[in-house]
PDB file of N, CA and C in Angstrom:
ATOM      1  N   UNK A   1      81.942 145.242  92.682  1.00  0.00           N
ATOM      2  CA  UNK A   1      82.856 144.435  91.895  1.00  0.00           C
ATOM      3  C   UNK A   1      82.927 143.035  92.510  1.00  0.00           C
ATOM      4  N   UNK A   2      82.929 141.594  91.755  1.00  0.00           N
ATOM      5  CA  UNK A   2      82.746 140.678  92.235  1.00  0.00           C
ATOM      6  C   UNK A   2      84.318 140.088  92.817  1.00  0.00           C
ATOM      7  N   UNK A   3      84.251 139.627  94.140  1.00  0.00           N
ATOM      8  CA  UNK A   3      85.944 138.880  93.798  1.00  0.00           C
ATOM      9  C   UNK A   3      86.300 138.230  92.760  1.00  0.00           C
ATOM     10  N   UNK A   4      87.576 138.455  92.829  1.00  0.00           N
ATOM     11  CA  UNK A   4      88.449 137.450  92.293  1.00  0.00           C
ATOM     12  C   UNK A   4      88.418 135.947  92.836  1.00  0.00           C
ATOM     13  N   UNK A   5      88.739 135.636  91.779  1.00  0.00           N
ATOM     14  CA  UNK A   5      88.793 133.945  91.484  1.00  0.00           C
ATOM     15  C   UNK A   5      90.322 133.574  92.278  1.00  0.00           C
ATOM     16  N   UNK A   6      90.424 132.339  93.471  1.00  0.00           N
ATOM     17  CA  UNK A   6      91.183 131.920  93.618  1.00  0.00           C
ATOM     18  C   UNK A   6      92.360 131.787  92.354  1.00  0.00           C
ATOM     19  N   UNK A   7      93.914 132.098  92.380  1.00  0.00           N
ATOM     20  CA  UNK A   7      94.166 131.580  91.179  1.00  0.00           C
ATOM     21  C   UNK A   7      95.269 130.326  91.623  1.00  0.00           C
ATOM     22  N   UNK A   8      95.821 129.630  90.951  1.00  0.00           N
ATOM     23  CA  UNK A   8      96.552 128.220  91.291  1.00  0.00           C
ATOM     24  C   UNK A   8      97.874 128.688  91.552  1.00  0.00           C
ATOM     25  N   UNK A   9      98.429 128.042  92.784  1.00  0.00           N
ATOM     26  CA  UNK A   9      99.355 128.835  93.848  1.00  0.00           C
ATOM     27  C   UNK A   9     101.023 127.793  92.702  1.00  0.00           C
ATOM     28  N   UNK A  10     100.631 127.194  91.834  1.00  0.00           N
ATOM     29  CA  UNK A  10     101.700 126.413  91.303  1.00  0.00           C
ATOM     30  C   UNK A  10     102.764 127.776  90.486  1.00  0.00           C
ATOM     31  N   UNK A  11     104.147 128.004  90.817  1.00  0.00           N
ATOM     32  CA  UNK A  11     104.687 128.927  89.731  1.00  0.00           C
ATOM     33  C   UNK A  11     104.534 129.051  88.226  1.00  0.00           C
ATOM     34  N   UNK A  12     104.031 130.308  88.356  1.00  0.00           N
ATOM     35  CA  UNK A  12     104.139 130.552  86.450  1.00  0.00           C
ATOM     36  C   UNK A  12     102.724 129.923  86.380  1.00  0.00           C
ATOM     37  N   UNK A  13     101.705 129.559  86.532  1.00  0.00           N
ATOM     38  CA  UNK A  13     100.123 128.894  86.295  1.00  0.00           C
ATOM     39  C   UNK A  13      99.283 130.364  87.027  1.00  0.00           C
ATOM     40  N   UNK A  14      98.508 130.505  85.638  1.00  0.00           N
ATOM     41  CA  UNK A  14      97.479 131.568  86.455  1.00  0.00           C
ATOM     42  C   UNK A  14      96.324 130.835  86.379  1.00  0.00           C
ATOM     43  N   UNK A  15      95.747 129.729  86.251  1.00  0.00           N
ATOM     44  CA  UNK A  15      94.779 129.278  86.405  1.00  0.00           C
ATOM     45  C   UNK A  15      93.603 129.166  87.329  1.00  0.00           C
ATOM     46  N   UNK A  16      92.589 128.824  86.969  1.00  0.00           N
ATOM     47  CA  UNK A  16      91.462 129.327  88.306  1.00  0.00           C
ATOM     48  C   UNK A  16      91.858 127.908  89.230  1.00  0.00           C
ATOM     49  N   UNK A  17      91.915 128.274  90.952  1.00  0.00           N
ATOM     50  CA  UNK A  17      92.260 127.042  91.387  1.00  0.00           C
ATOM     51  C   UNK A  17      90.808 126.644  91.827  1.00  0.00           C
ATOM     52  N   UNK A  18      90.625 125.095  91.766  1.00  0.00           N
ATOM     53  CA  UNK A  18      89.508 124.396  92.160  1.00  0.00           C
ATOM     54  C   UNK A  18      89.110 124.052  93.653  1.00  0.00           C
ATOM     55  N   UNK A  19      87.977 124.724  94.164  1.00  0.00           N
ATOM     56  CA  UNK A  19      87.532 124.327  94.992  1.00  0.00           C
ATOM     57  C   UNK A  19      87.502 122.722  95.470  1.00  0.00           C
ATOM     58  N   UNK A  20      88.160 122.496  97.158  1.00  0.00           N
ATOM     59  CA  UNK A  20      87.922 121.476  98.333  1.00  0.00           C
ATOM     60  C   UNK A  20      88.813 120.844  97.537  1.00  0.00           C
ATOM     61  N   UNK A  21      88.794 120.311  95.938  1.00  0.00           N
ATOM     62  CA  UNK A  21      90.044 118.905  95.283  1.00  0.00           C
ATOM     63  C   UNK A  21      91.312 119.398  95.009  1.00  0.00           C
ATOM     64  N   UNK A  22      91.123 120.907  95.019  1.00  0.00           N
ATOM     65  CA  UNK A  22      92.166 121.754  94.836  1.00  0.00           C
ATOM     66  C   UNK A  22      93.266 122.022  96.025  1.00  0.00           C
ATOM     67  N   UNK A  23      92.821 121.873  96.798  1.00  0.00           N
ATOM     68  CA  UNK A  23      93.231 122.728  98.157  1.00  0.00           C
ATOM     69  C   UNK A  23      94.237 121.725  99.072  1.00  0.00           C
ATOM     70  N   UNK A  24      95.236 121.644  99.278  1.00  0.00           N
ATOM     71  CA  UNK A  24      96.224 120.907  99.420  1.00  0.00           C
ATOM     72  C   UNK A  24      96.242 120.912 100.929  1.00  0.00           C
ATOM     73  N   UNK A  25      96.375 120.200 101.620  1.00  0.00           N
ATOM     74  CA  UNK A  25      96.599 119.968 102.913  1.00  0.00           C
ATOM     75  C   UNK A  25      97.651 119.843 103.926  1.00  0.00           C
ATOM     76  N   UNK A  26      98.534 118.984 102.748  1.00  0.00           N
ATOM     77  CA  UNK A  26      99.758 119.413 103.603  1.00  0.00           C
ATOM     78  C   UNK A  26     101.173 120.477 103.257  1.00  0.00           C
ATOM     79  N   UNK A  27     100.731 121.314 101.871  1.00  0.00           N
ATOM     80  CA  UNK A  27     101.103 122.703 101.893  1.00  0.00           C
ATOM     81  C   UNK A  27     100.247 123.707 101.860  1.00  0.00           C
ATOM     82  N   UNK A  28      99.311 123.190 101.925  1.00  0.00           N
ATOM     83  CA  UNK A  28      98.351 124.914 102.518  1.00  0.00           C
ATOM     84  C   UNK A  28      98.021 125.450 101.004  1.00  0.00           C
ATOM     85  N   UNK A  29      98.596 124.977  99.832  1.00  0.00           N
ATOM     86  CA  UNK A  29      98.737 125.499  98.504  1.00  0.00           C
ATOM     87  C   UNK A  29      96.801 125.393  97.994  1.00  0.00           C
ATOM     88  N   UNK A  30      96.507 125.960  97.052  1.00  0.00           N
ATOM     89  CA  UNK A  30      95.167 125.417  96.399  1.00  0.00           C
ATOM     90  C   UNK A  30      95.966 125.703  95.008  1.00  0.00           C
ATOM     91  N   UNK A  31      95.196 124.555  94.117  1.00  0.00           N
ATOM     92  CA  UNK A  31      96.172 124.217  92.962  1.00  0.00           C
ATOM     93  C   UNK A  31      95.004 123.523  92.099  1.00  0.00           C
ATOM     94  N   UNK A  32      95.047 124.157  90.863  1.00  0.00           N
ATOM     95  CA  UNK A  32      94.049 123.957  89.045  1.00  0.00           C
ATOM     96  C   UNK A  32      94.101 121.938  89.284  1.00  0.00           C
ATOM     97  N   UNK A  33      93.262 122.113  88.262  1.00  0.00           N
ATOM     98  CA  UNK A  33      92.988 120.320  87.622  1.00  0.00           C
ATOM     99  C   UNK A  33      94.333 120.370  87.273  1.00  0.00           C
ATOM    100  N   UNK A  34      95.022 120.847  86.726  1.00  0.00           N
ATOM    101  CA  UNK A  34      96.817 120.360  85.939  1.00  0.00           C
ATOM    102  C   UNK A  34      97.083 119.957  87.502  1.00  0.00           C
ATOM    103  N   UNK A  35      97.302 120.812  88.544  1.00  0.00           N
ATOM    104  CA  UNK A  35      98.242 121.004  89.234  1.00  0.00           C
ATOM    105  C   UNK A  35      98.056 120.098  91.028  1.00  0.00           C
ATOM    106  N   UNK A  36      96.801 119.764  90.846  1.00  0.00           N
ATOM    107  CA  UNK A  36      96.206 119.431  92.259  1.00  0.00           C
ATOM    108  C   UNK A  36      96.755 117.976  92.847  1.00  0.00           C
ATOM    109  N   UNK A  37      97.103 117.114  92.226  1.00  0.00           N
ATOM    110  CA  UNK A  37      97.953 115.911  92.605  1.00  0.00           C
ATOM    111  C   UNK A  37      99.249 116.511  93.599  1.00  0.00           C
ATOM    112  N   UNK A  38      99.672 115.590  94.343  1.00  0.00           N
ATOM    113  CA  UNK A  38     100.961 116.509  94.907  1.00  0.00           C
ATOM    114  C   UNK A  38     101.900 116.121  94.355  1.00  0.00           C
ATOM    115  N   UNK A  39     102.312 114.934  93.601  1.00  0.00           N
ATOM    116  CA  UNK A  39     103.659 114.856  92.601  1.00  0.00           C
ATOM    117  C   UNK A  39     103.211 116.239  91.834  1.00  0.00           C
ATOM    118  N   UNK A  40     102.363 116.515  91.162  1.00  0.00           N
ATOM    119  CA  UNK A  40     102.271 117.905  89.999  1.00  0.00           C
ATOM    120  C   UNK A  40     102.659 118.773  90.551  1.00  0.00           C
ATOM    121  N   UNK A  41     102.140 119.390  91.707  1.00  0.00           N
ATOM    122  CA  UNK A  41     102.832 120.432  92.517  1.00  0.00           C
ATOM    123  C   UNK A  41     104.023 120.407  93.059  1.00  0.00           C
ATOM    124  N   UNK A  42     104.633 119.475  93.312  1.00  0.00           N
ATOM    125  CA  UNK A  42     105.700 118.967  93.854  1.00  0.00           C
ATOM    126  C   UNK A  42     105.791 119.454  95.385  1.00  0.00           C
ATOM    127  N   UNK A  43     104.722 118.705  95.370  1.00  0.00           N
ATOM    128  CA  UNK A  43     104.436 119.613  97.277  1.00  0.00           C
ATOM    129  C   UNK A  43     105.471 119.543  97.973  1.00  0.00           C
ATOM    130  N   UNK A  44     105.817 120.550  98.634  1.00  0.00           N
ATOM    131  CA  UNK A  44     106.925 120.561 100.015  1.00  0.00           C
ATOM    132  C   UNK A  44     106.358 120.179 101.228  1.00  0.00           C
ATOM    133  N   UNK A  45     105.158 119.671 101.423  1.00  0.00           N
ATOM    134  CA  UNK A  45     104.838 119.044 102.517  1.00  0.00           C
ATOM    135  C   UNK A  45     105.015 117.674 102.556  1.00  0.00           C
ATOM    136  N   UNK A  46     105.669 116.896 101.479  1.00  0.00           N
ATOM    137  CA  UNK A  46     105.987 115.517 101.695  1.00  0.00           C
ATOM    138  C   UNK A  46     107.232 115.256 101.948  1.00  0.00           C
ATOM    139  N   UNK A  47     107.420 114.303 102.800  1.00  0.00           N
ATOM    140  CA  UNK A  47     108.822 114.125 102.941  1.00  0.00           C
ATOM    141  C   UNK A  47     109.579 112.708 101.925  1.00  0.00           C
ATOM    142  N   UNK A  48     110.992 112.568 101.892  1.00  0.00           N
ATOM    143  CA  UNK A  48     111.456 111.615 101.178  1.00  0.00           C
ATOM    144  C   UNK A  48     111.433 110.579 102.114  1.00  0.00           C
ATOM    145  N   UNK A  49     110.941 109.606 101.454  1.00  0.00           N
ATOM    146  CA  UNK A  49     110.956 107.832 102.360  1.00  0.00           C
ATOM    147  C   UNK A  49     111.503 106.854 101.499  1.00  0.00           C
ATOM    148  N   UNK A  50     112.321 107.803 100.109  1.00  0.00           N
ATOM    149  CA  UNK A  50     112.977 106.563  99.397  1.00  0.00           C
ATOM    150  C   UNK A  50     114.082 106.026  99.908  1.00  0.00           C
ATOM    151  N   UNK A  51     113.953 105.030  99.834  1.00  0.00           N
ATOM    152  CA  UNK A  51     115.361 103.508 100.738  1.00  0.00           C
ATOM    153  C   UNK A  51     116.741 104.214  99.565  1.00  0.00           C
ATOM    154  N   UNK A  52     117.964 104.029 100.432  1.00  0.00           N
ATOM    155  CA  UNK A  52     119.257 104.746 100.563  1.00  0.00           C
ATOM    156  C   UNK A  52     119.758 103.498 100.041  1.00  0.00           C
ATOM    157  N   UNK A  53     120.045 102.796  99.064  1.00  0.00           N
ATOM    158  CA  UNK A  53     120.598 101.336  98.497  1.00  0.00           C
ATOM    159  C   UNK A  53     121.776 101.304  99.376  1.00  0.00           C
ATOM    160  N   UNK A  54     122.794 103.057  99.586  1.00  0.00           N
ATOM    161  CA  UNK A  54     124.489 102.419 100.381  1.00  0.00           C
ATOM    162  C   UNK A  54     123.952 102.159 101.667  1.00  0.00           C
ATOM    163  N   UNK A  55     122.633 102.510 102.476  1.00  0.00           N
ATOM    164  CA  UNK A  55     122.883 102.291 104.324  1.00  0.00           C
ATOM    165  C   UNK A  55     122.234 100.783 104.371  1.00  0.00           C
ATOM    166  N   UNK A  56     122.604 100.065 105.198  1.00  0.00           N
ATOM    167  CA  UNK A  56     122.679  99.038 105.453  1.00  0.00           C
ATOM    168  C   UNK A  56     122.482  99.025 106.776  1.00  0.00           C
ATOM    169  N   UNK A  57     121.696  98.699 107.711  1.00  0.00           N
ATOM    170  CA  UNK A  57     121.818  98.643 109.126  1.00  0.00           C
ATOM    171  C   UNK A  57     122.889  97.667 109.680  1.00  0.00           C
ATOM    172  N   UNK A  58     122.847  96.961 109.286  1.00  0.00           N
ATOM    173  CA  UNK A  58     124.228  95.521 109.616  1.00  0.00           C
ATOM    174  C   UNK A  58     125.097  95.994 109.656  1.00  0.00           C
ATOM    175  N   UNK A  59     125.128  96.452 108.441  1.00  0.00           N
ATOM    176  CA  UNK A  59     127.042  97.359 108.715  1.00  0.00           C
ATOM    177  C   UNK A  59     127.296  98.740 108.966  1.00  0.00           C
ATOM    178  N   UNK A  60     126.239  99.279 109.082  1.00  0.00           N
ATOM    179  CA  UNK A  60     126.264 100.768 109.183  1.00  0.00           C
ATOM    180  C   UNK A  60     126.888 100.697 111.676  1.00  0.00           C
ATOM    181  N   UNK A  61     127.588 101.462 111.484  1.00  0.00           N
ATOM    182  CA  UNK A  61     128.851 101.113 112.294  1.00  0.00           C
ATOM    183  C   UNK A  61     127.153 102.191 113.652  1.00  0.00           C
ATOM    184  N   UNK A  62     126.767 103.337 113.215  1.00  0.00           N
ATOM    185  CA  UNK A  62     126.326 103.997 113.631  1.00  0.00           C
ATOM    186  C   UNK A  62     124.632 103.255 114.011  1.00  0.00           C
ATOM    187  N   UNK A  63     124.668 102.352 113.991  1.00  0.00           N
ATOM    188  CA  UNK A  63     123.058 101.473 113.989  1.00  0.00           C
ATOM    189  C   UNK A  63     123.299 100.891 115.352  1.00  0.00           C
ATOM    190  N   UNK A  64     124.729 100.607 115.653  1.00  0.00           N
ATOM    191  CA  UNK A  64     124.939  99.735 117.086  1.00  0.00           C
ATOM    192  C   UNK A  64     125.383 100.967 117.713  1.00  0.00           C
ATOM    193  N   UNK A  65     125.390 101.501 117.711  1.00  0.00           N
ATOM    194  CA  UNK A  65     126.332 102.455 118.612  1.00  0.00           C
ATOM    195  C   UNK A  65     124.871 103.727 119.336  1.00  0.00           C
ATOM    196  N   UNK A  66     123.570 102.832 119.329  1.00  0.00           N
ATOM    197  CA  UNK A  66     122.659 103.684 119.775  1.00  0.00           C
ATOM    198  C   UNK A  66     122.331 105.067 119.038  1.00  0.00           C
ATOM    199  N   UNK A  67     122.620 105.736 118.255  1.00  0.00           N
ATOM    200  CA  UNK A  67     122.579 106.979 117.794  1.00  0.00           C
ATOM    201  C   UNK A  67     120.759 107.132 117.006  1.00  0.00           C
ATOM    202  N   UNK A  68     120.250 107.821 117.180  1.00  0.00           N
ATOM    203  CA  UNK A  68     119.068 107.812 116.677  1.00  0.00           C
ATOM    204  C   UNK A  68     119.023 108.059 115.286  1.00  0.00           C
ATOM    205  N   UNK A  69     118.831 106.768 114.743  1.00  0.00           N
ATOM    206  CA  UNK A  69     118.910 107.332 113.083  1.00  0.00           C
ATOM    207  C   UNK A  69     117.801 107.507 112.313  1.00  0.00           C
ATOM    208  N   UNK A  70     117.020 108.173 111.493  1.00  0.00           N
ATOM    209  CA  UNK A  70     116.175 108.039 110.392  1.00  0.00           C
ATOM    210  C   UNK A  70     116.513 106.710 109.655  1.00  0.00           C
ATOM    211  N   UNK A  71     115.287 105.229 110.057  1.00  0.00           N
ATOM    212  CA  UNK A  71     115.597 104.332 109.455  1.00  0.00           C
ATOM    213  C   UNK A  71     114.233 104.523 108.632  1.00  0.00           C
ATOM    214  N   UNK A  72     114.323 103.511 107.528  1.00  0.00           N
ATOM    215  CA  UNK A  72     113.435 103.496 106.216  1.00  0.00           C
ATOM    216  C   UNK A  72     113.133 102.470 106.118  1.00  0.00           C
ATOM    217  N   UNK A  73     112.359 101.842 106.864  1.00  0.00           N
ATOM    218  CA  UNK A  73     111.980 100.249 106.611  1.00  0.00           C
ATOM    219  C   UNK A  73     112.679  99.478 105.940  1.00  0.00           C
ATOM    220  N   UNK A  74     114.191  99.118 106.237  1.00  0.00           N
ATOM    221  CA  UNK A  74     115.284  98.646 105.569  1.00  0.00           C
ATOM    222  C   UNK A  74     114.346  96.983 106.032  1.00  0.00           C
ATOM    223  N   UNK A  75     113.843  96.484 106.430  1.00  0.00           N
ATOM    224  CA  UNK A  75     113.565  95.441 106.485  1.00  0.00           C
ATOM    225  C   UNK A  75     112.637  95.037 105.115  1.00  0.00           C
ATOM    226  N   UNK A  76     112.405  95.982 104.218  1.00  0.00           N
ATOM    227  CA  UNK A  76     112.129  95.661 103.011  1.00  0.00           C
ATOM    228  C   UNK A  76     112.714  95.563 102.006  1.00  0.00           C
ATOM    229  N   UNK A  77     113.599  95.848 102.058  1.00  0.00           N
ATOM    230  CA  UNK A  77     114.874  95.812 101.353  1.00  0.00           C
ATOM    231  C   UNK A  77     114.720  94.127 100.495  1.00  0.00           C
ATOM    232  N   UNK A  78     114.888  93.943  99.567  1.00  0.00           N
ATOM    233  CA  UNK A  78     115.204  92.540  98.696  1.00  0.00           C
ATOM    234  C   UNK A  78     113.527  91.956  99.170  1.00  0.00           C
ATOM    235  N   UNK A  79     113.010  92.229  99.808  1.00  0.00           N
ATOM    236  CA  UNK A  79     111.917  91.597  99.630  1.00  0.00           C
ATOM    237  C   UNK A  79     110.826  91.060  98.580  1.00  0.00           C
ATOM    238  N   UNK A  80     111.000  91.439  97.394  1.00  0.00           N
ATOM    239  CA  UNK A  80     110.043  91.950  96.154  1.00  0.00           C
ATOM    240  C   UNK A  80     110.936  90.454  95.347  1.00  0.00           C
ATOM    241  N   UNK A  81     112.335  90.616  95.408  1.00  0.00           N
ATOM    242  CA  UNK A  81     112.774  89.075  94.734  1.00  0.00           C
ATOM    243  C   UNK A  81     112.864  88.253  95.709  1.00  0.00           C
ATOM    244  N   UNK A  82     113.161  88.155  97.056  1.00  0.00           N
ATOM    245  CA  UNK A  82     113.024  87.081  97.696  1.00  0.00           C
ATOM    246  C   UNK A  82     111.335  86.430  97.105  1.00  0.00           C
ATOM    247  N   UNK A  83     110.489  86.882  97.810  1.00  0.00           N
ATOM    248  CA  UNK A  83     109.054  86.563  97.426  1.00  0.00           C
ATOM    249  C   UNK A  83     108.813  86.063  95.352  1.00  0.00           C
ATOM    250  N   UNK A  84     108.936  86.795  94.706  1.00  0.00           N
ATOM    251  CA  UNK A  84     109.312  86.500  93.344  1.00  0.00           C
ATOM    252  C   UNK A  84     109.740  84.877  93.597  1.00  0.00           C
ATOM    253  N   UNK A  85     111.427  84.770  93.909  1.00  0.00           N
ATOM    254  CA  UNK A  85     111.644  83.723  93.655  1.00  0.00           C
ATOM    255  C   UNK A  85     111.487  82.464  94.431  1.00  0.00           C
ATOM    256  N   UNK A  86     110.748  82.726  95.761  1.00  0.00           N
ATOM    257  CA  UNK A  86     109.827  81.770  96.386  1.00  0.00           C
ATOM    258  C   UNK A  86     109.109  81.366  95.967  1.00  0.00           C
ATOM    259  N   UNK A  87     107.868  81.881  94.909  1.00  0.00           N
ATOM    260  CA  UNK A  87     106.614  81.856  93.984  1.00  0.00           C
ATOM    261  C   UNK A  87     105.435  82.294  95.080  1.00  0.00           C
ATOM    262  N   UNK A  88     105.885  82.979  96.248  1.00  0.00           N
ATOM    263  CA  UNK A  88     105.141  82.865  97.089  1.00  0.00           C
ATOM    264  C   UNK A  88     104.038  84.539  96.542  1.00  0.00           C
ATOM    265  N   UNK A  89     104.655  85.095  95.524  1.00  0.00           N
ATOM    266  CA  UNK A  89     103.531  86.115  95.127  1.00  0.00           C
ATOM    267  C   UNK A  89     102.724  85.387  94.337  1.00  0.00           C
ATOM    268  N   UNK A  90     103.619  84.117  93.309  1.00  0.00           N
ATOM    269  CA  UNK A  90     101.863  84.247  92.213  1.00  0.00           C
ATOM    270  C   UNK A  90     100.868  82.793  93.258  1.00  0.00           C
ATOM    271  N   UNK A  91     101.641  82.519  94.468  1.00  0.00           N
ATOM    272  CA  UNK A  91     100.706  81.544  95.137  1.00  0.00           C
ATOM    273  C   UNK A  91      99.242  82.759  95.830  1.00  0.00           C
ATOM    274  N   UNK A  92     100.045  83.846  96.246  1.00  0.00           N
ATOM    275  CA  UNK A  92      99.307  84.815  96.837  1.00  0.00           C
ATOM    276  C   UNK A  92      98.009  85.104  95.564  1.00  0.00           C
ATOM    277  N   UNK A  93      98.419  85.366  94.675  1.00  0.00           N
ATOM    278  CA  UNK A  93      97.742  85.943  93.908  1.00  0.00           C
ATOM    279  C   UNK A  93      96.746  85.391  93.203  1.00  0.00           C
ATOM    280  N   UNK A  94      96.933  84.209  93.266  1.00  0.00           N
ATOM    281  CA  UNK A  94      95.940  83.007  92.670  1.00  0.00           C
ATOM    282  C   UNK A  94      95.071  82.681  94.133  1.00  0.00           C
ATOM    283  N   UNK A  95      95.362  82.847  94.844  1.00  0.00           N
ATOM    284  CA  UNK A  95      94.045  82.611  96.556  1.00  0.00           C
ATOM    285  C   UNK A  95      93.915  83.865  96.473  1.00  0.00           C
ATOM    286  N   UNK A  96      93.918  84.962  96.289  1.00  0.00           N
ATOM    287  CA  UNK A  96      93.515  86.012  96.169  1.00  0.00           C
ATOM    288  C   UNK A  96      91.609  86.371  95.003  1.00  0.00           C
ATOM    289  N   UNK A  97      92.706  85.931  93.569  1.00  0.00           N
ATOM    290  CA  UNK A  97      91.659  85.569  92.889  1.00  0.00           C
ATOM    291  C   UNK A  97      90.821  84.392  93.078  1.00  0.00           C
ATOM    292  N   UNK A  98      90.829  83.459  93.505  1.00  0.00           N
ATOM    293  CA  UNK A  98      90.169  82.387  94.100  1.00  0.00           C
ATOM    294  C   UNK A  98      89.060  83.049  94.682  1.00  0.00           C
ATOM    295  N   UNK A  99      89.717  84.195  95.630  1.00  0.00           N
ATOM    296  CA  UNK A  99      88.580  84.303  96.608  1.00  0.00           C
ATOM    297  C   UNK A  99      87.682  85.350  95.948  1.00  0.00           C
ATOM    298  N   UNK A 100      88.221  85.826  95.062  1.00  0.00           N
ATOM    299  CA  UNK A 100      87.410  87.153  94.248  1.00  0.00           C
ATOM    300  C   UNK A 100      86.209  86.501  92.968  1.00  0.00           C
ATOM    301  N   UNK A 101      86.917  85.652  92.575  1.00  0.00           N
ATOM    302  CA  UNK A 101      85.692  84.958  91.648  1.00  0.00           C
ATOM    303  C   UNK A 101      84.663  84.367  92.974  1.00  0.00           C
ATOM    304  N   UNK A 102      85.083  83.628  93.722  1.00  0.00           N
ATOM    305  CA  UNK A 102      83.778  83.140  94.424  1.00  0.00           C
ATOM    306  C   UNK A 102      83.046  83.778  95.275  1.00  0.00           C
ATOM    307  N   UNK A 103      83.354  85.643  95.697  1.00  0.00           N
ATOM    308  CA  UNK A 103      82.882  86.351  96.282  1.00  0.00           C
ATOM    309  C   UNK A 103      81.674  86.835  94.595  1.00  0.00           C
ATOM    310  N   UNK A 104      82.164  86.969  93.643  1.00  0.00           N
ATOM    311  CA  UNK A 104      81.353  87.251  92.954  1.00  0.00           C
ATOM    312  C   UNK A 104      80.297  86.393  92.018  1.00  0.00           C
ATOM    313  N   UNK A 105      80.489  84.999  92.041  1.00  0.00           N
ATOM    314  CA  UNK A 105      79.867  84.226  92.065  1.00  0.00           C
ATOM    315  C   UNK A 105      78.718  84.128  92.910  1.00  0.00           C
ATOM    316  N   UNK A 106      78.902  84.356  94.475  1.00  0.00           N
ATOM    317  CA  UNK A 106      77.996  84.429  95.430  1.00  0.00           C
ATOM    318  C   UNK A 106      77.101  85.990  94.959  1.00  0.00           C
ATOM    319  N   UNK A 107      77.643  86.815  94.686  1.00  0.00           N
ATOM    320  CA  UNK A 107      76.870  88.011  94.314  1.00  0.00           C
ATOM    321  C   UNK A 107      76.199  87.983  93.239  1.00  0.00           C
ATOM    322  N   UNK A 108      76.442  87.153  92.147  1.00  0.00           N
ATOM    323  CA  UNK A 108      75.611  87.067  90.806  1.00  0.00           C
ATOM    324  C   UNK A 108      74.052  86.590  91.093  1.00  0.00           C
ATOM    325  N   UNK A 109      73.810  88.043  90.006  1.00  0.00           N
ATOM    326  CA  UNK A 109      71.868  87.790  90.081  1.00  0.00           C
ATOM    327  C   UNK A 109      71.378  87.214  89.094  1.00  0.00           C
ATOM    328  N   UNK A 110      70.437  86.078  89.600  1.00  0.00           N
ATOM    329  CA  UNK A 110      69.805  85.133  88.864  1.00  0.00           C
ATOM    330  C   UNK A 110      68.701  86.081  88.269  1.00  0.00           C
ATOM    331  N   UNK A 111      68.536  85.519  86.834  1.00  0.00           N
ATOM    332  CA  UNK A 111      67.821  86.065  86.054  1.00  0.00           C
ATOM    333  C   UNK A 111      66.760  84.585  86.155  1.00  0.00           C
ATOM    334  N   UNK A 112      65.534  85.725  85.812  1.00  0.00           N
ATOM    335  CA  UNK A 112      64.303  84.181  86.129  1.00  0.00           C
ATOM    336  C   UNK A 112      63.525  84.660  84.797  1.00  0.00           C
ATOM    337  N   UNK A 113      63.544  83.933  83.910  1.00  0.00           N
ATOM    338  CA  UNK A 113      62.929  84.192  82.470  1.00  0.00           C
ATOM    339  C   UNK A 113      61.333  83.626  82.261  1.00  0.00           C
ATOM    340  N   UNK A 114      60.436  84.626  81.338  1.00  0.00           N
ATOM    341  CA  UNK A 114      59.186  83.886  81.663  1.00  0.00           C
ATOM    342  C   UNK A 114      58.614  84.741  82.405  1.00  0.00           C
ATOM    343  N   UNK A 115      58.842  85.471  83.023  1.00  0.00           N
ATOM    344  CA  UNK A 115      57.836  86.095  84.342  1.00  0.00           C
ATOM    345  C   UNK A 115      57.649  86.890  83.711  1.00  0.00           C
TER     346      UNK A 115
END
């Protein structure tokens, strides 16, 4: 009798799970084409790193007082409109493309007609 087919470790899915793209790493799970992303699975091997809008390191009373806290790169915090209203993204983004047209400019193949 031949084995059985891996089936997809997602609840309620009996699906065949897919070999090596399937196979989850940081829950150990193997999981179908539906299911193999880890938002789809909702893997328990990721942890939450979404920013807490009420903690504030400035005022959070427990930030000075030495206590070891789980911080979240609060130094990003407002960054996305500071930059916005600097213009310092669409300055970024235009030397960005600057440099992308003339990287591909340099890569364009001359066609030699006649030969």
């Amino acid at each position: 009798m031949a084995p059985q087919k891996p089936r997809c470790t997602f609840k309620e899915c009996r699906s065949a799970a897919q070999r090596i793209v399937g196979d989850c790493g940081f829950c150990d799970g193997h999981f179908c084409a539906k299911h193999r992303l880890l938002e789809d699975h909702k893997c328990s091997g990721l942890e939450d790193v979404s920013i807490d809008p009420a903690f504030s390191p400035a005022s959070s009373s427990l930030a000075s007082s030495g206590t070891d806290i789980p911080t979240t790169q609060w130094w990003l915090v407002g960054l996305a409109d500071y930059l916005s209203e600097s213009g310092l993204i669409n300055e970024c983004k235009k030397e960005s493309h600057e440099r992308n047209a003339a990287q591909l400019e340099a890569e364009r193949t001359q066609v030699i007609r006649g030969v």
